[in-house]
C-alpha atoms as a PDB file:
ATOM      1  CA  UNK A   1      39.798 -17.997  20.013  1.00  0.00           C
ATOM      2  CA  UNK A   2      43.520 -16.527  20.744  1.00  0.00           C
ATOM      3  CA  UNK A   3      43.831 -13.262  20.501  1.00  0.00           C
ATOM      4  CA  UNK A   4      46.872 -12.539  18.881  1.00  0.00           C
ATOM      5  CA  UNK A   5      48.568 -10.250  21.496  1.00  0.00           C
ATOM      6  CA  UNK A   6      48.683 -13.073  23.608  1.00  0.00           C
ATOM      7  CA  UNK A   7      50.084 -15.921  21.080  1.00  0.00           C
ATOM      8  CA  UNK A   8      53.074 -13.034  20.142  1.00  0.00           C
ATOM      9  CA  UNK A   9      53.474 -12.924  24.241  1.00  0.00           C
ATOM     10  CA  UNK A  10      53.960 -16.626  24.321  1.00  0.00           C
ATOM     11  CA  UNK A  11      56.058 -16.739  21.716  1.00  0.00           C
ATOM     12  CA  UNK A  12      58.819 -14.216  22.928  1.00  0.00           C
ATOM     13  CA  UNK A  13      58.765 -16.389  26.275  1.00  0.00           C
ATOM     14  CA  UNK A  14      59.110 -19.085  25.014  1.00  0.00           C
ATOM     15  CA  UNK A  15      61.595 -18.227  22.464  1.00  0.00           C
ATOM     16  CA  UNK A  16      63.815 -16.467  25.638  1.00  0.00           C
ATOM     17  CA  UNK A  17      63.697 -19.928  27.567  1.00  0.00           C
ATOM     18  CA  UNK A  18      64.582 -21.714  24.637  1.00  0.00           C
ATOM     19  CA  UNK A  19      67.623 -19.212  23.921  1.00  0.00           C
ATOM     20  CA  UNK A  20      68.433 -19.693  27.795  1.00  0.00           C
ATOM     21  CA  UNK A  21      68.745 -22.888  28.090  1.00  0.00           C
ATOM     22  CA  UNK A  22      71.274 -23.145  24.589  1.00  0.00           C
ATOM     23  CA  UNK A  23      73.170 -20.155  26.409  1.00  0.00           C
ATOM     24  CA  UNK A  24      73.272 -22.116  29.545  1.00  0.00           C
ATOM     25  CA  UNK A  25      74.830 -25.357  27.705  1.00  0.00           C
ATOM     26  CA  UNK A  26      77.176 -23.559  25.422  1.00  0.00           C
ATOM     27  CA  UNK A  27      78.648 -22.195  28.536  1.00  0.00           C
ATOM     28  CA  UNK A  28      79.281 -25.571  30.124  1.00  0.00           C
ATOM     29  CA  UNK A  29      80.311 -27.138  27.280  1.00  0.00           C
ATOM     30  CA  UNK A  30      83.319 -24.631  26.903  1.00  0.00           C
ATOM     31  CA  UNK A  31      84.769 -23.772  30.445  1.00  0.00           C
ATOM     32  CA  UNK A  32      87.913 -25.938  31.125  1.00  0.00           C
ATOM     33  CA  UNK A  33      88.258 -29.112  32.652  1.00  0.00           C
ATOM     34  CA  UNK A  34      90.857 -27.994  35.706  1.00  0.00           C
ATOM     35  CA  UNK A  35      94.387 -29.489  35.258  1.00  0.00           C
ATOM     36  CA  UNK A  36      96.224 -31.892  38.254  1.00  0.00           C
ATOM     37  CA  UNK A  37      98.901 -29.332  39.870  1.00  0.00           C
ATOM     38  CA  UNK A  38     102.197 -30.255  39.602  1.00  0.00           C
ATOM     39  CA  UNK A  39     102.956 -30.694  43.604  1.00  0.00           C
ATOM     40  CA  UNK A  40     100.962 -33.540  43.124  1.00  0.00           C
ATOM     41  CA  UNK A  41     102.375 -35.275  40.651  1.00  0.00           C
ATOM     42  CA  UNK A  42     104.709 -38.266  41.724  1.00  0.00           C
ATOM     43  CA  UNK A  43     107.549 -37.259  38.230  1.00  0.00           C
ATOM     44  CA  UNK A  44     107.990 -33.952  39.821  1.00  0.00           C
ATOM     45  CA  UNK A  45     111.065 -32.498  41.637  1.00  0.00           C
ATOM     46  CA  UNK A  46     110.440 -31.082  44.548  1.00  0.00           C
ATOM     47  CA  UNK A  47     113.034 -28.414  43.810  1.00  0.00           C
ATOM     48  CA  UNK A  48     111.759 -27.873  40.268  1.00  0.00           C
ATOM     49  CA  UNK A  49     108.913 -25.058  39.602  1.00  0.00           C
ATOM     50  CA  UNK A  50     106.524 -25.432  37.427  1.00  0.00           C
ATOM     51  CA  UNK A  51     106.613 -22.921  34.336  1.00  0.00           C
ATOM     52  CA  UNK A  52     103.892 -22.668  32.213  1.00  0.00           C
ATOM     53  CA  UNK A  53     103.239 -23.099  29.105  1.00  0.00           C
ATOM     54  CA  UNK A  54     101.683 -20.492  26.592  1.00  0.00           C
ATOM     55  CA  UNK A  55      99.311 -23.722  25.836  1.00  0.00           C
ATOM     56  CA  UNK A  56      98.436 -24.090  29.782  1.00  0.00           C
ATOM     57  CA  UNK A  57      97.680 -20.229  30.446  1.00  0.00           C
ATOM     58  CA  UNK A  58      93.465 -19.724  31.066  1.00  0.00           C
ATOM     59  CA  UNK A  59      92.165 -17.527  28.068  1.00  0.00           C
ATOM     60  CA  UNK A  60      88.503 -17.074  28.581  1.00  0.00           C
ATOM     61  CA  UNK A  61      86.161 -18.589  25.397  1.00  0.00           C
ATOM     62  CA  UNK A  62      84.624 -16.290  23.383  1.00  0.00           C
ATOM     63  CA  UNK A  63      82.066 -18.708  23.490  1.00  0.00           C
ATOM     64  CA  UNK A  64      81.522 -18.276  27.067  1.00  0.00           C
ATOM     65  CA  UNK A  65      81.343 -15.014  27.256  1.00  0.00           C
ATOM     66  CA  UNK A  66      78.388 -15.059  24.513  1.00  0.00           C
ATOM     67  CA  UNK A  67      76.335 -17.371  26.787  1.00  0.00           C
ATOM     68  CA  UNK A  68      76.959 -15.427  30.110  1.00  0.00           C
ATOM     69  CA  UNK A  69      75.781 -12.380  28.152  1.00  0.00           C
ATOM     70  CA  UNK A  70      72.676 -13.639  25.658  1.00  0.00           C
ATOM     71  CA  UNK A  71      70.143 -14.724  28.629  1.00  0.00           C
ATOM     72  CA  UNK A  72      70.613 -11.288  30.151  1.00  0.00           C
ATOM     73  CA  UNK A  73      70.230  -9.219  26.719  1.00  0.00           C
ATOM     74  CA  UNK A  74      67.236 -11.418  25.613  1.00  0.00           C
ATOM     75  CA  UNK A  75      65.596 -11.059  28.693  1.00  0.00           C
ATOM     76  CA  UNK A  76      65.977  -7.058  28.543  1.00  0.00           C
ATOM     77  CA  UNK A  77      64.556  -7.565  24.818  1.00  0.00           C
ATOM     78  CA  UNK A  78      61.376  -9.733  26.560  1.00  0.00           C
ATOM     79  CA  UNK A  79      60.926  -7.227  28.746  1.00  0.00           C
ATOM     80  CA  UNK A  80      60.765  -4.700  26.423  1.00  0.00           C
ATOM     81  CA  UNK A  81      58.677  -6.557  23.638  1.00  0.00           C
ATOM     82  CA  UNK A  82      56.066  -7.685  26.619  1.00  0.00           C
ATOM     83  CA  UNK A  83      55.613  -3.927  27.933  1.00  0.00           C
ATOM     84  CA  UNK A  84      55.004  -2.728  24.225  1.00  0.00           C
ATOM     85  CA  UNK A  85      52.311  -5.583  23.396  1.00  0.00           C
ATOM     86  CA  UNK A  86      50.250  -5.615  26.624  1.00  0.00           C
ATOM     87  CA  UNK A  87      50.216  -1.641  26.748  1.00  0.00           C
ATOM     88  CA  UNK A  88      49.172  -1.779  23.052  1.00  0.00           C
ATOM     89  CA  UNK A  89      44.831  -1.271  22.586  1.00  0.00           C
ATOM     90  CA  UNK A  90      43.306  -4.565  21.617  1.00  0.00           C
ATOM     91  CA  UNK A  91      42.116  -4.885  18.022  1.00  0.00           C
ATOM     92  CA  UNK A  92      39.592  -7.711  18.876  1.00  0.00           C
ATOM     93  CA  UNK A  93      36.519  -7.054  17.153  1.00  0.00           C
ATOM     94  CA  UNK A  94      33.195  -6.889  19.233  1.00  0.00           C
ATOM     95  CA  UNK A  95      30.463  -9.274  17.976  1.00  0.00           C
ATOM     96  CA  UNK A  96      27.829  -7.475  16.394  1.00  0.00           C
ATOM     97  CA  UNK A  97      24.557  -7.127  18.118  1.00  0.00           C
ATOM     98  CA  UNK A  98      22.021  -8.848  15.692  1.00  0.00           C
ATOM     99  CA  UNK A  99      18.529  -7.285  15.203  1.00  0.00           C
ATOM    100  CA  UNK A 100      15.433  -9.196  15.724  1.00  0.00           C
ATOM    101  CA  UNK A 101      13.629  -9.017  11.958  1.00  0.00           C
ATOM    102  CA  UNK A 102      10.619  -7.501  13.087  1.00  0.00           C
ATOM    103  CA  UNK A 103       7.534  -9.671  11.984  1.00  0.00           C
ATOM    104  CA  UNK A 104       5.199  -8.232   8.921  1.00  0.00           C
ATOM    105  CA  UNK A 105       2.062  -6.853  10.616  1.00  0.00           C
ATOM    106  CA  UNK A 106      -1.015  -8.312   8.734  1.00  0.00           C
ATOM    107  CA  UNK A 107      -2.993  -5.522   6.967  1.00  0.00           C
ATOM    108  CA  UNK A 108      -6.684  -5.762   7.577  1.00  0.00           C
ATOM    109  CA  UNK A 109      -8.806  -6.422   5.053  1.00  0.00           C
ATOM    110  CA  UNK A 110     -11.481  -3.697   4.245  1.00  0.00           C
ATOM    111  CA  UNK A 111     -15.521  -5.261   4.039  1.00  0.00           C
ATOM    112  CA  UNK A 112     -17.670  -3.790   1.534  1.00  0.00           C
ATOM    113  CA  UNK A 113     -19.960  -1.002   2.413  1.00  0.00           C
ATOM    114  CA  UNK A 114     -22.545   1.069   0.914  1.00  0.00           C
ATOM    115  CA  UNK A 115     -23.866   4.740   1.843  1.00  0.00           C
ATOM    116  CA  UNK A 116     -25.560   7.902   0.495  1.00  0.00           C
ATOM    117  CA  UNK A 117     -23.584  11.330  -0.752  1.00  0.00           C
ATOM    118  CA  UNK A 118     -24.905  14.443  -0.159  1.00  0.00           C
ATOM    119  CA  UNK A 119     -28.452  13.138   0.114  1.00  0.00           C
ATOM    120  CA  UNK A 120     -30.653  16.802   0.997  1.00  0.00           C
ATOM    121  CA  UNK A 121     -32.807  16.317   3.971  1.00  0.00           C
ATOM    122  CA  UNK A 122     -36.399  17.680   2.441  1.00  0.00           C
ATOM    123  CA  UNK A 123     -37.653  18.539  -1.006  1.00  0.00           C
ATOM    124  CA  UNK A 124     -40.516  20.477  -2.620  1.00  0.00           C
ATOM    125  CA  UNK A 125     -43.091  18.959  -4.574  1.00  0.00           C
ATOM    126  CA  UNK A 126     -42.499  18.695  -7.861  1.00  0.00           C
ATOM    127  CA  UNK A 127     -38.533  19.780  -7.432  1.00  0.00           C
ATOM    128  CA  UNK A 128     -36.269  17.050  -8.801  1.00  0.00           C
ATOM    129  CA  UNK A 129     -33.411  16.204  -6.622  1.00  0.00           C
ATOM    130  CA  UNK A 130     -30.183  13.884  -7.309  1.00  0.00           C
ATOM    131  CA  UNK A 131     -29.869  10.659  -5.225  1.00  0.00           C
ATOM    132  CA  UNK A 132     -25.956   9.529  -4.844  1.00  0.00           C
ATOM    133  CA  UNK A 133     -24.609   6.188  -2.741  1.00  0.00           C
ATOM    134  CA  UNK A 134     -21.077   4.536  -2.802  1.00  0.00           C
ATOM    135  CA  UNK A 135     -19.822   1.069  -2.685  1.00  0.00           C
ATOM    136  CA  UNK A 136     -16.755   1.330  -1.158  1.00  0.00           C
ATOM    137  CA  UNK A 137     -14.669  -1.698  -0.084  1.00  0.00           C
ATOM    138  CA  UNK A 138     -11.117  -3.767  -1.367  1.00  0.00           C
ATOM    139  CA  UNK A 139     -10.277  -2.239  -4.576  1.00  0.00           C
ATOM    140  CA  UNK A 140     -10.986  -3.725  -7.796  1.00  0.00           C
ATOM    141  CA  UNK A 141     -13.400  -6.536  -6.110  1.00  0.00           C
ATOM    142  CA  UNK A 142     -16.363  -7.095  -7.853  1.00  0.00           C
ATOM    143  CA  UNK A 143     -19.972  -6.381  -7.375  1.00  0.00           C
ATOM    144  CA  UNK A 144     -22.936  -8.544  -8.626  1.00  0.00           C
ATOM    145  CA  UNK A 145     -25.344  -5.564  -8.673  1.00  0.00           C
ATOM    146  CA  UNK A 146     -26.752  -2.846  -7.097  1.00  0.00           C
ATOM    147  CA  UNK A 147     -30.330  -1.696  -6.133  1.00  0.00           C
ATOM    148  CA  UNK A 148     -31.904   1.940  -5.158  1.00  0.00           C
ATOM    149  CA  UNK A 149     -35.650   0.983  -3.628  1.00  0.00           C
ATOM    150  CA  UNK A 150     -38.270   3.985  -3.020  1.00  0.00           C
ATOM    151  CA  UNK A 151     -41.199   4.537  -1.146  1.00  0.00           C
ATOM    152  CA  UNK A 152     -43.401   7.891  -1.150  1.00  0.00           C
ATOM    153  CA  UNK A 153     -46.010   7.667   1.780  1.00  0.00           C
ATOM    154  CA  UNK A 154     -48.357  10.106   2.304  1.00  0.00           C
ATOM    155  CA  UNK A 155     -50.688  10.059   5.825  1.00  0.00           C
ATOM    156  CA  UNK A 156     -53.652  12.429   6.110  1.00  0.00           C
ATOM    157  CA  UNK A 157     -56.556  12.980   8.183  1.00  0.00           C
ATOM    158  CA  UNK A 158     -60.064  13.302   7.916  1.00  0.00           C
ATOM    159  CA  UNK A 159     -62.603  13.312  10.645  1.00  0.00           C
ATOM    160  CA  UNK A 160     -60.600  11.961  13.430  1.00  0.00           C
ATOM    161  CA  UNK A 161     -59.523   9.302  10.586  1.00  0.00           C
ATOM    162  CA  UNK A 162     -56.361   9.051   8.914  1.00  0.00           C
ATOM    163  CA  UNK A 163     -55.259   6.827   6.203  1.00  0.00           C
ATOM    164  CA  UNK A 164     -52.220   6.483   4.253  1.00  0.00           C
ATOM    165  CA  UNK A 165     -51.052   5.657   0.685  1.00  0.00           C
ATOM    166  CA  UNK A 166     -47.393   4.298  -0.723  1.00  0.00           C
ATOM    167  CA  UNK A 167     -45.635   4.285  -4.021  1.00  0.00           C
ATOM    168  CA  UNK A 168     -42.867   2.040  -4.545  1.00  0.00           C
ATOM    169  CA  UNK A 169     -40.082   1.970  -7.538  1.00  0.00           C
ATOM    170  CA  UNK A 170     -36.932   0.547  -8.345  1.00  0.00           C
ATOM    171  CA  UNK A 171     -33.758   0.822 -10.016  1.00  0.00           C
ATOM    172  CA  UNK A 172     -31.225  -1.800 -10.764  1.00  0.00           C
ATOM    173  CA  UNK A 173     -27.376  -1.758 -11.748  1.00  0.00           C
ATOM    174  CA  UNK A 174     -25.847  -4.536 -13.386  1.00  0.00           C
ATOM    175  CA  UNK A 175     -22.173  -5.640 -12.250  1.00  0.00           C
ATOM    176  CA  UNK A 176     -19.490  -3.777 -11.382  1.00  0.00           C
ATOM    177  CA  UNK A 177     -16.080  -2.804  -9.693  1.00  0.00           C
ATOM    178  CA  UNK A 178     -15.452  -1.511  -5.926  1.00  0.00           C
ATOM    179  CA  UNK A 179     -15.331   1.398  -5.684  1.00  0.00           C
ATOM    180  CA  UNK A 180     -17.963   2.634  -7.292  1.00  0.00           C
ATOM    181  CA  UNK A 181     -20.161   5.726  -6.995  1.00  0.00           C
ATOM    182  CA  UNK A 182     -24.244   5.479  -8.404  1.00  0.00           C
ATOM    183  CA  UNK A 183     -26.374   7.974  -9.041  1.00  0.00           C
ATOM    184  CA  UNK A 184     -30.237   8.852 -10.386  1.00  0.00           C
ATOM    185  CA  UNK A 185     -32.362  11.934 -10.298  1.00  0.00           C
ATOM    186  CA  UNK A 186     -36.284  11.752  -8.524  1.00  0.00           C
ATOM    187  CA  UNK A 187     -38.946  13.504  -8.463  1.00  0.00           C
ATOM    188  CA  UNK A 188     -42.176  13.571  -6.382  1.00  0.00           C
ATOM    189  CA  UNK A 189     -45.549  15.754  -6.666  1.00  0.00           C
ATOM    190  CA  UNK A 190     -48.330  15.617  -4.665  1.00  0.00           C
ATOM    191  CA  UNK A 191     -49.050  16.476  -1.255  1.00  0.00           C
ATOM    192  CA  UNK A 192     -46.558  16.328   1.895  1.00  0.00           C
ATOM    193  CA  UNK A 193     -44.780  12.917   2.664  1.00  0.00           C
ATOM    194  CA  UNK A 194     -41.919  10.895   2.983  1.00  0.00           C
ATOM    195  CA  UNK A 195     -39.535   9.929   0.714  1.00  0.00           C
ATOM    196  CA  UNK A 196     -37.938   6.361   2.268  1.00  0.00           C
ATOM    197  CA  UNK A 197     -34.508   5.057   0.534  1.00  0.00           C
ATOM    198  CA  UNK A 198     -33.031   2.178   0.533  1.00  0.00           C
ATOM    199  CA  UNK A 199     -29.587   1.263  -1.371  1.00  0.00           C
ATOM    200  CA  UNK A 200     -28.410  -2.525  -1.706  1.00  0.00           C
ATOM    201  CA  UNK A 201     -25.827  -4.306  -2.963  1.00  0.00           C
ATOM    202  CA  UNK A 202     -25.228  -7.703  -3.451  1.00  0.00           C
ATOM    203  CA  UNK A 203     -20.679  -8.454  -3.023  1.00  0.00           C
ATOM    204  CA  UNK A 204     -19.686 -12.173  -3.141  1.00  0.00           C
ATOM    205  CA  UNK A 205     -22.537 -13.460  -2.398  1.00  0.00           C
ATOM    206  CA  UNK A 206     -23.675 -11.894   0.242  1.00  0.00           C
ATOM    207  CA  UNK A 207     -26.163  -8.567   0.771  1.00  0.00           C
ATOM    208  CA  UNK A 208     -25.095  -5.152   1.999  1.00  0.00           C
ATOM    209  CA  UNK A 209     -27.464  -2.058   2.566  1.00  0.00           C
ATOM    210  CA  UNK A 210     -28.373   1.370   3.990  1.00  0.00           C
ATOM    211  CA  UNK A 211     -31.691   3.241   4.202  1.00  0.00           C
ATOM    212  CA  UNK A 212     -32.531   6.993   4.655  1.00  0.00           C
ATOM    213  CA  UNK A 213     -35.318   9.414   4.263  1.00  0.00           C
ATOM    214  CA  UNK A 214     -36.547  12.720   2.533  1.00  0.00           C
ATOM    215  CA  UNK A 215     -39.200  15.169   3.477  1.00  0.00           C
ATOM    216  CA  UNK A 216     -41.216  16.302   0.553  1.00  0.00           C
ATOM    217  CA  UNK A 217     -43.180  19.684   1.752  1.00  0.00           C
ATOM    218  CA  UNK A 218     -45.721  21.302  -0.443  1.00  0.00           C
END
């Protein structure tokens, strides 16, 4: 693309040549043709000297003098108009730099997961303590249900022997929404054991669990 300093450049030059060039062919155009002298023309005396006539006397064209003139006034007038434009700053516009659109980063997506709160690490028998587990995963997916298992074993000895005896219960939840906190209160009596826990849930079709234990002292 032309910048527009240099199309005004070309123009003045070419406008100076073209202004030239009519300067230069006005001026030929008007000078005068020169006369035959009278010694050489075969009519004339010899003895007789040629007057002039107001007619025959050289006046210099106006016309002329114009043409003579213009080429060196318009070149003065390039010069100056070329000095102006080239010292003037350019106003050409840089292209703007584009920026790549960075690419959306995929956000991961959270799996379910289950685990205890503040679960206490023993227990007296007899004392009642509160069992608490989470299902934590994408929120407002749905669970199928939830299940707290227990198991209270006991191991003693007798005579070199021992032997050991297990309880078992349950507790269900029916459907629900992640996330979602669960919670149920135990109780054991009897003599020092084990308390084994087990939380389950069961999240599009597929099973997710986590186990723990509590010490029941006498």
């Amino acid at each position: 693309m032309i910048e527009p300093r240099s199309a005004l450049v070309a123009f003045v030059v070419g406008l100076a040549l073209l202004v030239g060039s009519f300067g230069y062919i006005l001026g030929r155009g008007t000078a005068r043709s020169p006369r035959p002298s009278p010694e050489s023309s075969p009519l004339a005396s010899p003895t007789e000297a040629p007057t002039p006539t107001p007619s025959e006397t050289s006046t210099p064209s106006p016309f002329a003098a114009v043409a003579t003139a213009l080429p060196r006034v318009l070149q003065n007038a390039t010069a100056r108009v070329y000095a102006a434009v080239t010292s003037a700053p350019s106003t050409k516009r840089p292209t703007p730099t584009r920026t790549p659109t960075p690419m959306p980063k995929a956000i991961p997506t959270a799996s379910p997961s289950i685990r205890f709160l503040n679960l206490p690490s023993d227990v007296r028998s007899g004392q009642s303590f509160t069992v608490e587990w989470r299902v934590d995963g994408p929120a407002g997916m749905s669970g199928e249900n939830t299940t707290l298992t227990t198991s209270y074993q006991v191991s003693s000895s007798s005579g070199g022997s021992q032997s050991s005896a297990a309880s078992k219960g349950q507790q269900s939840f029916s459907s629900f929404t992640i996330p979602k906190t669960f919670s149920t209160q135990l109780t054991y009596g009897g003599q020092s054991g084990t308390i084994q826990l087990r939380a389950s849930a069961r999240i599009g079709g597929q099973e997710i669990s986590t186990e723990a234990s509590v010490r029941l002292t006498e």
